[in-house]
PDB file of N, CA and C in Angstrom:
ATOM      1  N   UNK A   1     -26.533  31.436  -5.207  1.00  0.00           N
ATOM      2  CA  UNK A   1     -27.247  32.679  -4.974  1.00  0.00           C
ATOM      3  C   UNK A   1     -27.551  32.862  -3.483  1.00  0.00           C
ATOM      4  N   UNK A   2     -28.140  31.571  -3.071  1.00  0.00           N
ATOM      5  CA  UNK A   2     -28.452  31.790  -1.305  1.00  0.00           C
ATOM      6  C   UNK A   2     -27.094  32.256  -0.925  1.00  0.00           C
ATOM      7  N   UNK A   3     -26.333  31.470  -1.269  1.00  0.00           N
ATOM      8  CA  UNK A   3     -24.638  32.035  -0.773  1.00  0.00           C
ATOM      9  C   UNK A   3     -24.499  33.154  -0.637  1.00  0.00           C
ATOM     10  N   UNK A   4     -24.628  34.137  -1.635  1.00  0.00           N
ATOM     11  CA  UNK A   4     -24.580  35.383  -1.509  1.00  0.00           C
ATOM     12  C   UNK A   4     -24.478  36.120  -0.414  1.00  0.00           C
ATOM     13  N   UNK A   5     -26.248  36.112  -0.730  1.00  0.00           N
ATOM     14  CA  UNK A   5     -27.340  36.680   0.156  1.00  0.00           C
ATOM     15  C   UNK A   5     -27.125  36.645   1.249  1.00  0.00           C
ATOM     16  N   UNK A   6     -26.601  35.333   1.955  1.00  0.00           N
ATOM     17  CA  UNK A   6     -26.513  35.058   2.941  1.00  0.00           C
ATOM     18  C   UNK A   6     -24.759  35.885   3.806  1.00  0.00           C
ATOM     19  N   UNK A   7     -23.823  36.069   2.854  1.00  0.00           N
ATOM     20  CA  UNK A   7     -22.940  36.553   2.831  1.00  0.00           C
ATOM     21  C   UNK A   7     -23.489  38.001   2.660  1.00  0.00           C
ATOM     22  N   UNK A   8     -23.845  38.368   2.479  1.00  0.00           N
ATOM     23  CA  UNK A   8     -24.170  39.850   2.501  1.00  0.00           C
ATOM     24  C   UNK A   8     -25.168  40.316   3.558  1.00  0.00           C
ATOM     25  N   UNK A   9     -25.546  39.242   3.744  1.00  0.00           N
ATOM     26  CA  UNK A   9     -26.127  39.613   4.893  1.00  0.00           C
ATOM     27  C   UNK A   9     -25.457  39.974   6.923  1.00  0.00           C
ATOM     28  N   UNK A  10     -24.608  38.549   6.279  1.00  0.00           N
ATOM     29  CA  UNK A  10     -23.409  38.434   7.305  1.00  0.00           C
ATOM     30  C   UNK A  10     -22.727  40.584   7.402  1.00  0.00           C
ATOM     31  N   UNK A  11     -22.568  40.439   6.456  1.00  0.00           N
ATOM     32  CA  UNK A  11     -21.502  41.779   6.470  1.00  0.00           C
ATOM     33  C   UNK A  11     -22.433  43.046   6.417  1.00  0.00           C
ATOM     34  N   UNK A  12     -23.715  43.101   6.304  1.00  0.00           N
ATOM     35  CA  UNK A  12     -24.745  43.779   7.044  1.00  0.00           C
ATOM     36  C   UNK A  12     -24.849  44.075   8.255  1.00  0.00           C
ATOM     37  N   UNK A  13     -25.022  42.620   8.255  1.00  0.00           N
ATOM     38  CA  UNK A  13     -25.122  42.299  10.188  1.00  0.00           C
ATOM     39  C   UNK A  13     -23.793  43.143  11.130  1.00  0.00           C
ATOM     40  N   UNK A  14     -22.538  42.429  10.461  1.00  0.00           N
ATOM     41  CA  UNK A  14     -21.425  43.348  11.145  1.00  0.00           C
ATOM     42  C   UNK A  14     -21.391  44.608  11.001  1.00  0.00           C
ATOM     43  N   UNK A  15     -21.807  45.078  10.124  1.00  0.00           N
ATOM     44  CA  UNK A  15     -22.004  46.807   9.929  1.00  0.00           C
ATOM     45  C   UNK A  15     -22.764  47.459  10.581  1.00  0.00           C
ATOM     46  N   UNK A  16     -23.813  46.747  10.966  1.00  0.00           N
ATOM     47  CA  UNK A  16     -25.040  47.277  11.936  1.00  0.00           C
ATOM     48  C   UNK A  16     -24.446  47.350  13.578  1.00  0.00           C
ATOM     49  N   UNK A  17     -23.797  46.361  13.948  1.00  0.00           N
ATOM     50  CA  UNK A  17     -23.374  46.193  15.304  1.00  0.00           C
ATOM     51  C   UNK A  17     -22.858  47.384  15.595  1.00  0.00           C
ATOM     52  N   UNK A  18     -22.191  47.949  14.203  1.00  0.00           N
ATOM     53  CA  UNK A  18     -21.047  49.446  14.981  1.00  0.00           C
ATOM     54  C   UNK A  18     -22.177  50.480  15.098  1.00  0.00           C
ATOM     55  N   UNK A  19     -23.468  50.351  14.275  1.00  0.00           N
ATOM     56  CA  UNK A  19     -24.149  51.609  14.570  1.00  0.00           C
ATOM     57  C   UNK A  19     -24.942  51.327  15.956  1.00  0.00           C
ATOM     58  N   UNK A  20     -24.828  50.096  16.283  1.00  0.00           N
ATOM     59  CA  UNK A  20     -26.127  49.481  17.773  1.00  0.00           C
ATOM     60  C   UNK A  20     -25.151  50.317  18.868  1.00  0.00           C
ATOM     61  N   UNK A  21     -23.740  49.906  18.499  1.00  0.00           N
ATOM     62  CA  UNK A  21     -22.544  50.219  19.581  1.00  0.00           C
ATOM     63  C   UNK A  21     -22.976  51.853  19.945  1.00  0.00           C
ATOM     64  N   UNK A  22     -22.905  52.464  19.136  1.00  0.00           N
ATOM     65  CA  UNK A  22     -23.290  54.256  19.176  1.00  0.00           C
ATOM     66  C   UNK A  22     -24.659  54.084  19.949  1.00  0.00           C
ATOM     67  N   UNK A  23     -25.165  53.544  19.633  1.00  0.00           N
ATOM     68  CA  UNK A  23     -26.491  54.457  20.678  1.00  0.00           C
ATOM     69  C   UNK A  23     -27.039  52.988  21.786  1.00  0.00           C
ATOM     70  N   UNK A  24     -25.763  52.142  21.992  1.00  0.00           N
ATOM     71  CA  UNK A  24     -26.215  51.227  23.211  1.00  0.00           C
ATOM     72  C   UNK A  24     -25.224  51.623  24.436  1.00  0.00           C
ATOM     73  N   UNK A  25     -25.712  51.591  25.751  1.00  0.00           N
ATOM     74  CA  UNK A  25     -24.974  51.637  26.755  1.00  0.00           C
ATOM     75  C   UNK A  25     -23.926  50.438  26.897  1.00  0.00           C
ATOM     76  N   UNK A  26     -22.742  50.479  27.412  1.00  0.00           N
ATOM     77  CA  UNK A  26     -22.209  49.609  27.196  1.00  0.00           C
ATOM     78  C   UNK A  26     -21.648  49.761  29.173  1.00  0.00           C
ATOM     79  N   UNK A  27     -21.780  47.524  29.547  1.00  0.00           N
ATOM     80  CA  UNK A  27     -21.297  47.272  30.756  1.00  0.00           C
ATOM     81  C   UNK A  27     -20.176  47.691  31.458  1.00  0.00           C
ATOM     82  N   UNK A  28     -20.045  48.223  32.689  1.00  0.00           N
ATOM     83  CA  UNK A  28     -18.926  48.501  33.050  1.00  0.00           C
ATOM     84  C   UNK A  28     -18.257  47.344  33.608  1.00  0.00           C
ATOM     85  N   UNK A  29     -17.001  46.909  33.492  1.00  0.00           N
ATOM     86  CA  UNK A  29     -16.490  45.676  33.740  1.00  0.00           C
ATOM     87  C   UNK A  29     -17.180  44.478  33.911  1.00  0.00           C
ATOM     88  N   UNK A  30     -18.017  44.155  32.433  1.00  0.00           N
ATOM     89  CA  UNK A  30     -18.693  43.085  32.061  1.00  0.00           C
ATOM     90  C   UNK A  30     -18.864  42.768  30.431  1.00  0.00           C
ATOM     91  N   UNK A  31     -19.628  42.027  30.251  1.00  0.00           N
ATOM     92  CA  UNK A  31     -19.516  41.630  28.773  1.00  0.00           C
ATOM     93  C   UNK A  31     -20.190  43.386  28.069  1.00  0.00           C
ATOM     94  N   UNK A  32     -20.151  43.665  27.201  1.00  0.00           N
ATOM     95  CA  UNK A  32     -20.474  45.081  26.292  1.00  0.00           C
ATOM     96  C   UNK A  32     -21.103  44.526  25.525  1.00  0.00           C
ATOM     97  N   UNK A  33     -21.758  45.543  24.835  1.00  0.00           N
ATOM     98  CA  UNK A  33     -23.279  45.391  23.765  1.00  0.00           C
ATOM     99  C   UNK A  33     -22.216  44.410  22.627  1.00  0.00           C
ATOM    100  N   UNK A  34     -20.531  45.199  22.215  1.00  0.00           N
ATOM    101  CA  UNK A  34     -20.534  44.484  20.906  1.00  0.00           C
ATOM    102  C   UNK A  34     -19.656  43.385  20.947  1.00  0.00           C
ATOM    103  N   UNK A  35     -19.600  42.744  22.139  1.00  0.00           N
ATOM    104  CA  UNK A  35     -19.220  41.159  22.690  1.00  0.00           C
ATOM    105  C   UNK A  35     -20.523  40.820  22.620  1.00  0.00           C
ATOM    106  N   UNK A  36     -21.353  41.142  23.227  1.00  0.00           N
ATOM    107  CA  UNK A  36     -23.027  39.754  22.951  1.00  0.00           C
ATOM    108  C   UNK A  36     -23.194  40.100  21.760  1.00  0.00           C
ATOM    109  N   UNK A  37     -22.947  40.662  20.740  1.00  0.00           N
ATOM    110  CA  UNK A  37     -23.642  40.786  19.527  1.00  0.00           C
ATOM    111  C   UNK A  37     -22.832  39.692  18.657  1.00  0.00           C
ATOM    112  N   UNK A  38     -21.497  40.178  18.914  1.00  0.00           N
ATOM    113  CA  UNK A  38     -20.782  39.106  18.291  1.00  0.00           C
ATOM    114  C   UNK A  38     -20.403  37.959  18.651  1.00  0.00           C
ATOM    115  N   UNK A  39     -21.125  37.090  19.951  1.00  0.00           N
ATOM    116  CA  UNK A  39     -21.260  36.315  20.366  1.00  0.00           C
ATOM    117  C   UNK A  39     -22.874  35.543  19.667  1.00  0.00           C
ATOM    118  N   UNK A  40     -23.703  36.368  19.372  1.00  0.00           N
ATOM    119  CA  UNK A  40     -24.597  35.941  18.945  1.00  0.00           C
ATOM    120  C   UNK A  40     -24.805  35.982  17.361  1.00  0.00           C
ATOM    121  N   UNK A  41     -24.020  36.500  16.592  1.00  0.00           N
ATOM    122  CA  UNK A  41     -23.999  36.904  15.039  1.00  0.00           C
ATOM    123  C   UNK A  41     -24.245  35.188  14.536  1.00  0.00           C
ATOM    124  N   UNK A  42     -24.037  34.323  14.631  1.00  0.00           N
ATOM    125  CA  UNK A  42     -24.781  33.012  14.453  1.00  0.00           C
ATOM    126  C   UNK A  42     -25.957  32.585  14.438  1.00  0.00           C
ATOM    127  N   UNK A  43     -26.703  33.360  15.256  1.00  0.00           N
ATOM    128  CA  UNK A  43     -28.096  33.149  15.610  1.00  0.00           C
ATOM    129  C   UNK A  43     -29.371  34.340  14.587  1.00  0.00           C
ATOM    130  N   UNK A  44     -28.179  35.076  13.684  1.00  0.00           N
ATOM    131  CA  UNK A  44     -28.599  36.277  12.258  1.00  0.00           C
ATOM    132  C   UNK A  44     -29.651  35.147  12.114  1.00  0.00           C
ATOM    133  N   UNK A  45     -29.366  34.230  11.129  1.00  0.00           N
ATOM    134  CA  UNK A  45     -30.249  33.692  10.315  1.00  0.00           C
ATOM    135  C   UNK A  45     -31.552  32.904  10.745  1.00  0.00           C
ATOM    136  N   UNK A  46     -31.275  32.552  11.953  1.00  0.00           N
ATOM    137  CA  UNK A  46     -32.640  31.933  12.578  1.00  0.00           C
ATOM    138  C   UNK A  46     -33.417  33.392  12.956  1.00  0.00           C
ATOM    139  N   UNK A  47     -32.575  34.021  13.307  1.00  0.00           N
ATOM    140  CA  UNK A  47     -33.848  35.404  13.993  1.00  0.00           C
ATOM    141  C   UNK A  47     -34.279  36.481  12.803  1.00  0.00           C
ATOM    142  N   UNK A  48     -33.691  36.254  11.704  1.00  0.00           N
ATOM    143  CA  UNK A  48     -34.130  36.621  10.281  1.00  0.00           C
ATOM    144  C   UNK A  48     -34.987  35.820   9.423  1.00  0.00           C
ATOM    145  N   UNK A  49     -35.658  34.325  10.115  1.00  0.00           N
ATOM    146  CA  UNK A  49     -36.581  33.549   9.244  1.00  0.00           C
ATOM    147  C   UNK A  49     -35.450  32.863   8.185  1.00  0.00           C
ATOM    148  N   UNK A  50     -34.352  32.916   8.209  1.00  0.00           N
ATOM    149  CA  UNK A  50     -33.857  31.870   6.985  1.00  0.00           C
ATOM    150  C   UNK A  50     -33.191  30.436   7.241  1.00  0.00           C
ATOM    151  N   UNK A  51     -33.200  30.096   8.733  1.00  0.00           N
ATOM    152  CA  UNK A  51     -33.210  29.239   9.050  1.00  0.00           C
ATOM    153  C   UNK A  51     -34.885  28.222  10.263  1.00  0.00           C
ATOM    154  N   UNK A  52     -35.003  27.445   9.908  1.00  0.00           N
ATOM    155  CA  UNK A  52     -36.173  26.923  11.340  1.00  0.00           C
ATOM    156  C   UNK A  52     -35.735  26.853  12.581  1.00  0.00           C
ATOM    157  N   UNK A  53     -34.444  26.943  12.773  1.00  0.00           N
ATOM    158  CA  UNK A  53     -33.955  26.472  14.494  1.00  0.00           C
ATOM    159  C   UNK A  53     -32.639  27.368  14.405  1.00  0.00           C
ATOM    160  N   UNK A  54     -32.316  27.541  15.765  1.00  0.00           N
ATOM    161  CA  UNK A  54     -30.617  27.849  15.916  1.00  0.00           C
ATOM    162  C   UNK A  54     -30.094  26.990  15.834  1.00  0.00           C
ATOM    163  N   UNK A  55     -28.718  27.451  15.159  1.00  0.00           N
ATOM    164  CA  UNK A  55     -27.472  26.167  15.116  1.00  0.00           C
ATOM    165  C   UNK A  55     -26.757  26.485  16.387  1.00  0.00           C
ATOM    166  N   UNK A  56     -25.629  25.397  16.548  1.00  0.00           N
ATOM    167  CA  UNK A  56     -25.186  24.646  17.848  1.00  0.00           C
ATOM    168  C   UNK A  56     -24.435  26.085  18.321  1.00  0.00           C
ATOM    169  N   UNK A  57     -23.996  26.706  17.272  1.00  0.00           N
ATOM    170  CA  UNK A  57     -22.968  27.594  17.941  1.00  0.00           C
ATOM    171  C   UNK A  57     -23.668  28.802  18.232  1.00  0.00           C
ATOM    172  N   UNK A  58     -24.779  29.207  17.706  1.00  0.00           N
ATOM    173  CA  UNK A  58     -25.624  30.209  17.918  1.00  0.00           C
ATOM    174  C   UNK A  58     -26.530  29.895  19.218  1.00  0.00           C
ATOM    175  N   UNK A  59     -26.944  28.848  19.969  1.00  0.00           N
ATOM    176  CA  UNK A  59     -26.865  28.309  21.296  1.00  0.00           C
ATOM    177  C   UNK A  59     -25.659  28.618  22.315  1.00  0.00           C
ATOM    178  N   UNK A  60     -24.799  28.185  21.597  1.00  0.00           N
ATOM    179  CA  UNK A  60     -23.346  28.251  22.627  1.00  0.00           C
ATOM    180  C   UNK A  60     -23.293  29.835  22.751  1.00  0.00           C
ATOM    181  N   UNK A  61     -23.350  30.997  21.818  1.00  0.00           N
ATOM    182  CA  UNK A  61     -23.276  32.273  22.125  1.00  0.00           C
ATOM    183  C   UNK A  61     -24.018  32.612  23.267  1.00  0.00           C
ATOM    184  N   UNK A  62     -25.285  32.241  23.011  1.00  0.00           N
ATOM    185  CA  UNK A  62     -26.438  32.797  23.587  1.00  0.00           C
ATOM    186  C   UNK A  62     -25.991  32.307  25.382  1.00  0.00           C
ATOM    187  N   UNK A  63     -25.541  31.484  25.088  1.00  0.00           N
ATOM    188  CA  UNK A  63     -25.248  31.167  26.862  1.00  0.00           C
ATOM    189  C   UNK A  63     -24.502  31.465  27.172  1.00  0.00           C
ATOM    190  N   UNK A  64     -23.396  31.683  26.573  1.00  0.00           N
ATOM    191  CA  UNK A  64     -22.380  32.363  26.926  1.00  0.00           C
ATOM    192  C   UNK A  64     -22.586  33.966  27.236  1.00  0.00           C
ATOM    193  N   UNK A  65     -23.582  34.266  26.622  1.00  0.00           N
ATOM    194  CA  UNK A  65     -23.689  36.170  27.060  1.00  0.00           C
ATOM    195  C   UNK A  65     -24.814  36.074  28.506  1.00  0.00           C
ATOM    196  N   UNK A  66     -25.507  34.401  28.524  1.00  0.00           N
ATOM    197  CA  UNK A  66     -26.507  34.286  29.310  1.00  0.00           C
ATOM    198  C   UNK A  66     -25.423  34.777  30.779  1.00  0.00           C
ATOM    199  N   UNK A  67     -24.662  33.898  30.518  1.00  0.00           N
ATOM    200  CA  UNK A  67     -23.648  33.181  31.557  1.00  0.00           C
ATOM    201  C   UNK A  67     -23.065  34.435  32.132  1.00  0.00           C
ATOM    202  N   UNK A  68     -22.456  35.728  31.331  1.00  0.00           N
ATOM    203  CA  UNK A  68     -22.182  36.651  31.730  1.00  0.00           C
ATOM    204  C   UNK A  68     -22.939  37.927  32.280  1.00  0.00           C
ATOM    205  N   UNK A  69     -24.099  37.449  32.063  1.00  0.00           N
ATOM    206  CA  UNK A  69     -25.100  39.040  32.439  1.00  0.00           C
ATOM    207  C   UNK A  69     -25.236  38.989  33.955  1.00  0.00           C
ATOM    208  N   UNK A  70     -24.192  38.867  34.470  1.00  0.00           N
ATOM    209  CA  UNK A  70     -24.671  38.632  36.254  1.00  0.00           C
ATOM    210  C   UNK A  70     -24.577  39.294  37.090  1.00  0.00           C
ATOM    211  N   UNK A  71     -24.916  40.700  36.891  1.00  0.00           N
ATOM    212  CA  UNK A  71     -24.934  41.575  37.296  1.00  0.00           C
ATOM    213  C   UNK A  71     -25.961  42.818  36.941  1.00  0.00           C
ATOM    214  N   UNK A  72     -26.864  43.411  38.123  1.00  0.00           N
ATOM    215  CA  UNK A  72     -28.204  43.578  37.083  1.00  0.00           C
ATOM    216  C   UNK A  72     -27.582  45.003  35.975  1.00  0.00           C
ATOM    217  N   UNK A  73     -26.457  45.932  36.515  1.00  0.00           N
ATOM    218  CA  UNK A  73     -26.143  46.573  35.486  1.00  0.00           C
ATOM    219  C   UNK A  73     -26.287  46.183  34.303  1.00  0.00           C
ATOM    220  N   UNK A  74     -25.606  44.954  33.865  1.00  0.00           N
ATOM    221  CA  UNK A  74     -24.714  44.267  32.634  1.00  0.00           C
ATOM    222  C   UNK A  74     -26.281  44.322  32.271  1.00  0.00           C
ATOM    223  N   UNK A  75     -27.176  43.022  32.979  1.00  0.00           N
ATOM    224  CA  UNK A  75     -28.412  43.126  32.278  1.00  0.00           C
ATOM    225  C   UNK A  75     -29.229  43.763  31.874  1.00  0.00           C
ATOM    226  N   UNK A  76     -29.521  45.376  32.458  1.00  0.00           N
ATOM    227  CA  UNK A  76     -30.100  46.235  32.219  1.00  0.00           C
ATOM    228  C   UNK A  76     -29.657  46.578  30.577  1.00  0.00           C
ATOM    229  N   UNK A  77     -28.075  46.729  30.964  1.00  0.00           N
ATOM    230  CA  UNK A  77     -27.324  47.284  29.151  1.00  0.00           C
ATOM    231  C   UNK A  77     -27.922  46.281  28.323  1.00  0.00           C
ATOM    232  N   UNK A  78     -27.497  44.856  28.220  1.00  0.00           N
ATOM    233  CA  UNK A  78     -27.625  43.802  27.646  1.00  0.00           C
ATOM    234  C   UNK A  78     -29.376  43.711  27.083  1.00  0.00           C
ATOM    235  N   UNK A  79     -29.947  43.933  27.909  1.00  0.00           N
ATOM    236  CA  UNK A  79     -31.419  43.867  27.659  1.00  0.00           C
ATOM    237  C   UNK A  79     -31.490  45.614  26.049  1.00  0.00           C
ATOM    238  N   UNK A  80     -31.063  46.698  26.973  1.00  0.00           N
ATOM    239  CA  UNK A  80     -30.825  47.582  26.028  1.00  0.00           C
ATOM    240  C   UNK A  80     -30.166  47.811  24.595  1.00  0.00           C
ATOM    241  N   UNK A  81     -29.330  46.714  24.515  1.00  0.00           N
ATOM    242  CA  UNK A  81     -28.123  46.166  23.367  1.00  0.00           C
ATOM    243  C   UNK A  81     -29.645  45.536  22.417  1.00  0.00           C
ATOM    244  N   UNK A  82     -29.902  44.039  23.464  1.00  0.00           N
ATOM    245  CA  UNK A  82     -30.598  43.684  22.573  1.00  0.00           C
ATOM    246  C   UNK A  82     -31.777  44.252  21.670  1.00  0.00           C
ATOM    247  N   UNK A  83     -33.055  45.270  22.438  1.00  0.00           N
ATOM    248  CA  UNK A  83     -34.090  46.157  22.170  1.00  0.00           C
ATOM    249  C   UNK A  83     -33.113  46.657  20.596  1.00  0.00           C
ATOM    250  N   UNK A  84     -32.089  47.277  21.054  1.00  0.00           N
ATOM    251  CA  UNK A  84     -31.755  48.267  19.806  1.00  0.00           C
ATOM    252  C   UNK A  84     -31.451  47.290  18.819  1.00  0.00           C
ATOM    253  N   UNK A  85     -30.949  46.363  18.520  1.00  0.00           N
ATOM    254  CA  UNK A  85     -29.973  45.590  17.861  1.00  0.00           C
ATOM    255  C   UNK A  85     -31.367  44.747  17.079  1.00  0.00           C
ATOM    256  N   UNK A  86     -32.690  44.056  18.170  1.00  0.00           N
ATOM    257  CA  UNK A  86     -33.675  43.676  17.555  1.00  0.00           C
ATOM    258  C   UNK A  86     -34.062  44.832  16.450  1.00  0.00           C
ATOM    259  N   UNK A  87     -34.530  46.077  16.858  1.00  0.00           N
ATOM    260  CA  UNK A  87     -35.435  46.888  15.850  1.00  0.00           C
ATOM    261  C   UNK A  87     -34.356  47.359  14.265  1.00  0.00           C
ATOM    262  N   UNK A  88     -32.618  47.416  14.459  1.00  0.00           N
ATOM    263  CA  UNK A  88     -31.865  47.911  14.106  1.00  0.00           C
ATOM    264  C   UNK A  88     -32.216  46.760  13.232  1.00  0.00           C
ATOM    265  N   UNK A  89     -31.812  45.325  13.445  1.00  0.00           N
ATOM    266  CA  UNK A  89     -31.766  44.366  12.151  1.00  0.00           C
ATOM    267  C   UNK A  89     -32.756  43.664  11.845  1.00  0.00           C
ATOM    268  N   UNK A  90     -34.580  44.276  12.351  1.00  0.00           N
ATOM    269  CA  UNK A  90     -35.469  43.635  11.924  1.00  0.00           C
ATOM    270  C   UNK A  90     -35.295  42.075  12.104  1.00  0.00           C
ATOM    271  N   UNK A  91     -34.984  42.182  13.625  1.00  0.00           N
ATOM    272  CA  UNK A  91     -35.811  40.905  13.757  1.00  0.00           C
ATOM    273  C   UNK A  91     -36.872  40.233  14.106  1.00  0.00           C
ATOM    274  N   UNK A  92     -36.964  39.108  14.015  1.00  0.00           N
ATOM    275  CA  UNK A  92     -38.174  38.631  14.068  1.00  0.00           C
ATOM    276  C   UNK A  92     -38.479  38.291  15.577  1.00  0.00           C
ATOM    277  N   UNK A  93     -39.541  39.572  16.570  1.00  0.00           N
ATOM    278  CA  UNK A  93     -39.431  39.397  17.606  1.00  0.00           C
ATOM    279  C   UNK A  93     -39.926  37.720  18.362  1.00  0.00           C
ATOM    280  N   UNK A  94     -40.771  37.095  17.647  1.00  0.00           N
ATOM    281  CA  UNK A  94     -41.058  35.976  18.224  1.00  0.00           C
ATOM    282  C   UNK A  94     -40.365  35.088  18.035  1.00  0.00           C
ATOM    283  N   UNK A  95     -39.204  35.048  17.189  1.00  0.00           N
ATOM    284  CA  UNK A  95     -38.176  33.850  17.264  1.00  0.00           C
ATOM    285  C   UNK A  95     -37.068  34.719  18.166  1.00  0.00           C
ATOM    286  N   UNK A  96     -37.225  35.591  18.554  1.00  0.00           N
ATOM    287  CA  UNK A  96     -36.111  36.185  19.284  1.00  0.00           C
ATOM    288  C   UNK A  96     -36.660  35.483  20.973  1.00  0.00           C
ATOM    289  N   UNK A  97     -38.232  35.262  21.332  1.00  0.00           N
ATOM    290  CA  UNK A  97     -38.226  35.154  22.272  1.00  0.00           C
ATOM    291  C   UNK A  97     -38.152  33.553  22.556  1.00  0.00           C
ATOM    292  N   UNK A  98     -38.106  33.044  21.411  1.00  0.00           N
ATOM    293  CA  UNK A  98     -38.248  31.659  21.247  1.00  0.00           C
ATOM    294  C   UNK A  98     -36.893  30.839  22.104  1.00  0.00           C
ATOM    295  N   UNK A  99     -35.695  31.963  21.468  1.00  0.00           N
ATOM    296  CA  UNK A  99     -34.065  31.379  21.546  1.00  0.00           C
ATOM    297  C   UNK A  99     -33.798  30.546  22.581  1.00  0.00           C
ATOM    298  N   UNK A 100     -34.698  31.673  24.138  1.00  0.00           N
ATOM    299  CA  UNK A 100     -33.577  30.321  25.186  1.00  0.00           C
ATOM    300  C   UNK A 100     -34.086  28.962  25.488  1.00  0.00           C
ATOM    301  N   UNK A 101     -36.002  28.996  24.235  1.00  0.00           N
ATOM    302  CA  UNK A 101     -36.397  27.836  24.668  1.00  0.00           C
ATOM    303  C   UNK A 101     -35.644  26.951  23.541  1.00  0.00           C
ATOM    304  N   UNK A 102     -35.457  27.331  22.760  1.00  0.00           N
ATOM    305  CA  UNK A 102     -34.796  26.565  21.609  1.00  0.00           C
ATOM    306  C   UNK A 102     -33.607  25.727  21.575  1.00  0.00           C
ATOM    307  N   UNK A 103     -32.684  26.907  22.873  1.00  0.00           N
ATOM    308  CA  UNK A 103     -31.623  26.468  23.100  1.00  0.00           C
ATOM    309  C   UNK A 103     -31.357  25.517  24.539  1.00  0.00           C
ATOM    310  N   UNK A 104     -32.517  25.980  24.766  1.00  0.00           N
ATOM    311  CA  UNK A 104     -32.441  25.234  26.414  1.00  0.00           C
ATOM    312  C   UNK A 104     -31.738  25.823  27.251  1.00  0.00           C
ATOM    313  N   UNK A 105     -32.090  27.161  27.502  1.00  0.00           N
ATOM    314  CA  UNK A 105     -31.180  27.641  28.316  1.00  0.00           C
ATOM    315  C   UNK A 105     -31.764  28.828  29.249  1.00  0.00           C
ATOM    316  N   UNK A 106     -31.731  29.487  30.538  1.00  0.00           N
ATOM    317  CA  UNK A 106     -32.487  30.569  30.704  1.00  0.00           C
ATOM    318  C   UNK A 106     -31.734  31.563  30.724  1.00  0.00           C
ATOM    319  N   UNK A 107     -32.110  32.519  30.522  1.00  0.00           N
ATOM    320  CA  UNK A 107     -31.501  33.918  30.212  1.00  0.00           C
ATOM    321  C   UNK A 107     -31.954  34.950  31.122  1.00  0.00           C
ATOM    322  N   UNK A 108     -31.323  35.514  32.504  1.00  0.00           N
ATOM    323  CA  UNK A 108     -31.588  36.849  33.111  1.00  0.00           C
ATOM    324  C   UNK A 108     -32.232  38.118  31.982  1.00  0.00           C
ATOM    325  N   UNK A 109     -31.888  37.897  30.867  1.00  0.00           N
ATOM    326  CA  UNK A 109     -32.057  39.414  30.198  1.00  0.00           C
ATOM    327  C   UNK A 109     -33.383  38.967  29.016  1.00  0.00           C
ATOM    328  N   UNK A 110     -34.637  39.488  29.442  1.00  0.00           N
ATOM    329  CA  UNK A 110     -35.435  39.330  28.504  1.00  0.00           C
ATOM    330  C   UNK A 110     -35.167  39.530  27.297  1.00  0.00           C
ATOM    331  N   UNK A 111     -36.117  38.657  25.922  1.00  0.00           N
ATOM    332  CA  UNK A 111     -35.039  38.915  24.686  1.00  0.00           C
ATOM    333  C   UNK A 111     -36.446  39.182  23.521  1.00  0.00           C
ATOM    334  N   UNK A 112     -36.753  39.843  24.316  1.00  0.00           N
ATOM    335  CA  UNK A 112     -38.284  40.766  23.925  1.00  0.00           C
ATOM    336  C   UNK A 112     -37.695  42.484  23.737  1.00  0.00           C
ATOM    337  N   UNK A 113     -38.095  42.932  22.328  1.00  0.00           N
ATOM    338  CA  UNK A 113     -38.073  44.425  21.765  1.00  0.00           C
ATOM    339  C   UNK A 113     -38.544  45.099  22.284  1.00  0.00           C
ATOM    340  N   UNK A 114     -39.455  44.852  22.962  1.00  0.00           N
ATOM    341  CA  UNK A 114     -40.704  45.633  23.356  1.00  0.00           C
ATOM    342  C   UNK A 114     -40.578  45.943  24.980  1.00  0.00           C
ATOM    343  N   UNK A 115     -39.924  44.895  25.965  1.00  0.00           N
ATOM    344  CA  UNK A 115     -39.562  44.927  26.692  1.00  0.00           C
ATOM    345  C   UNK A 115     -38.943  46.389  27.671  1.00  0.00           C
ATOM    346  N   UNK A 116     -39.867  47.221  28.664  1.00  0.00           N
ATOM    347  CA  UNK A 116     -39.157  48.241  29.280  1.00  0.00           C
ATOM    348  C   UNK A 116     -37.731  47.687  30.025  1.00  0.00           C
ATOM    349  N   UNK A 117     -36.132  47.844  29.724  1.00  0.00           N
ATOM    350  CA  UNK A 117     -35.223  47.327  30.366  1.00  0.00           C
ATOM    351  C   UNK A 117     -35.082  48.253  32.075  1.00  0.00           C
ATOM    352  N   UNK A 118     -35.989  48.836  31.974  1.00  0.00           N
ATOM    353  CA  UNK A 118     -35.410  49.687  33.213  1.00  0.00           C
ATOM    354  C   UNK A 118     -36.059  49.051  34.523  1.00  0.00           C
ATOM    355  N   UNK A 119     -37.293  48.108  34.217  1.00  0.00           N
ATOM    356  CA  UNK A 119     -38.432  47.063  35.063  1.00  0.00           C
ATOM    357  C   UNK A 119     -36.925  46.273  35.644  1.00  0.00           C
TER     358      UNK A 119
END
C-alpha cells in the first residue's frame, strides 16, 4: 500500500513540475526551474514528512543545482522555481530549510517559501 502511495505520489510530483514550469521564470544559459526540480524529485519524500532525512541521491541533487546557481540571475529564478514549486507541492517549509543542513552543503539560493527572491 505505502508502495502505491508513494508511486502516486512520484507521478504527482512529475505532473506538478510542468505546471511550476508555466508560471516559473526560467535561467538564461543556466540550469532552468525543470532541471532543479528534477534534480531534486528525490528529496519529494523527505520534504513531504514521509521520510526523517534525505537520501544520498536527494543530497547529490541538491548540490548539484547548489553547484549550478552561480550566477545571481540563475539564483534569483532558482530561488523563484523553488517559492512556487514549495507552495505548488505543499511542502513542508521547515524541512525544506533544513536540506542544506542535512545534506551538508551551502546553497546561494535560499530554500525558504516565504523568502522575497528579488532581496
Amino acid at each position: 500500500m505505502e508502495k502505491k502511495i508513494m508511486s502516486c505520489l512520484v507521478l504527482a510530483f512529475g505532473l506538478m513540475i510542468i505546471l511550476v514550469l508555466n508560471a516559473s521564470a526560467s535561467a538564461a544559459d543556466g540550469i532552468t526551474c525543470e532541471e532543479a526540480l528534477t534534480q531534486l524529485i528525490t528529496c519529494q519524500p523527505y520534504l513531504l514528512g514521509f521520510r526523517p532525512t534525505p537520501i544520498s541521491t536527494c543530497c547529490k541533487g541538491a548540490e548539484n543545482v547548489s553547484q549550478q546557481a552561480n550566477t545571481t540571475t540563475i539564483r534569483r529564478s532558482l530561488c523563484e522555481c523553488i517559492e512556487t514549486a514549495a507552495k505548488a507541492f505543499h511542502l513542508i517549509p521547515e524541512r525544506l530549510k533544513q536540506l542544506p543542513q542535512l545534506c551538508e552543503i551551502n546553497v546561494p539560493v535560499p530554500l525558504d517559501p516565504t523568502v522575497d527572491c528579488n532581496t
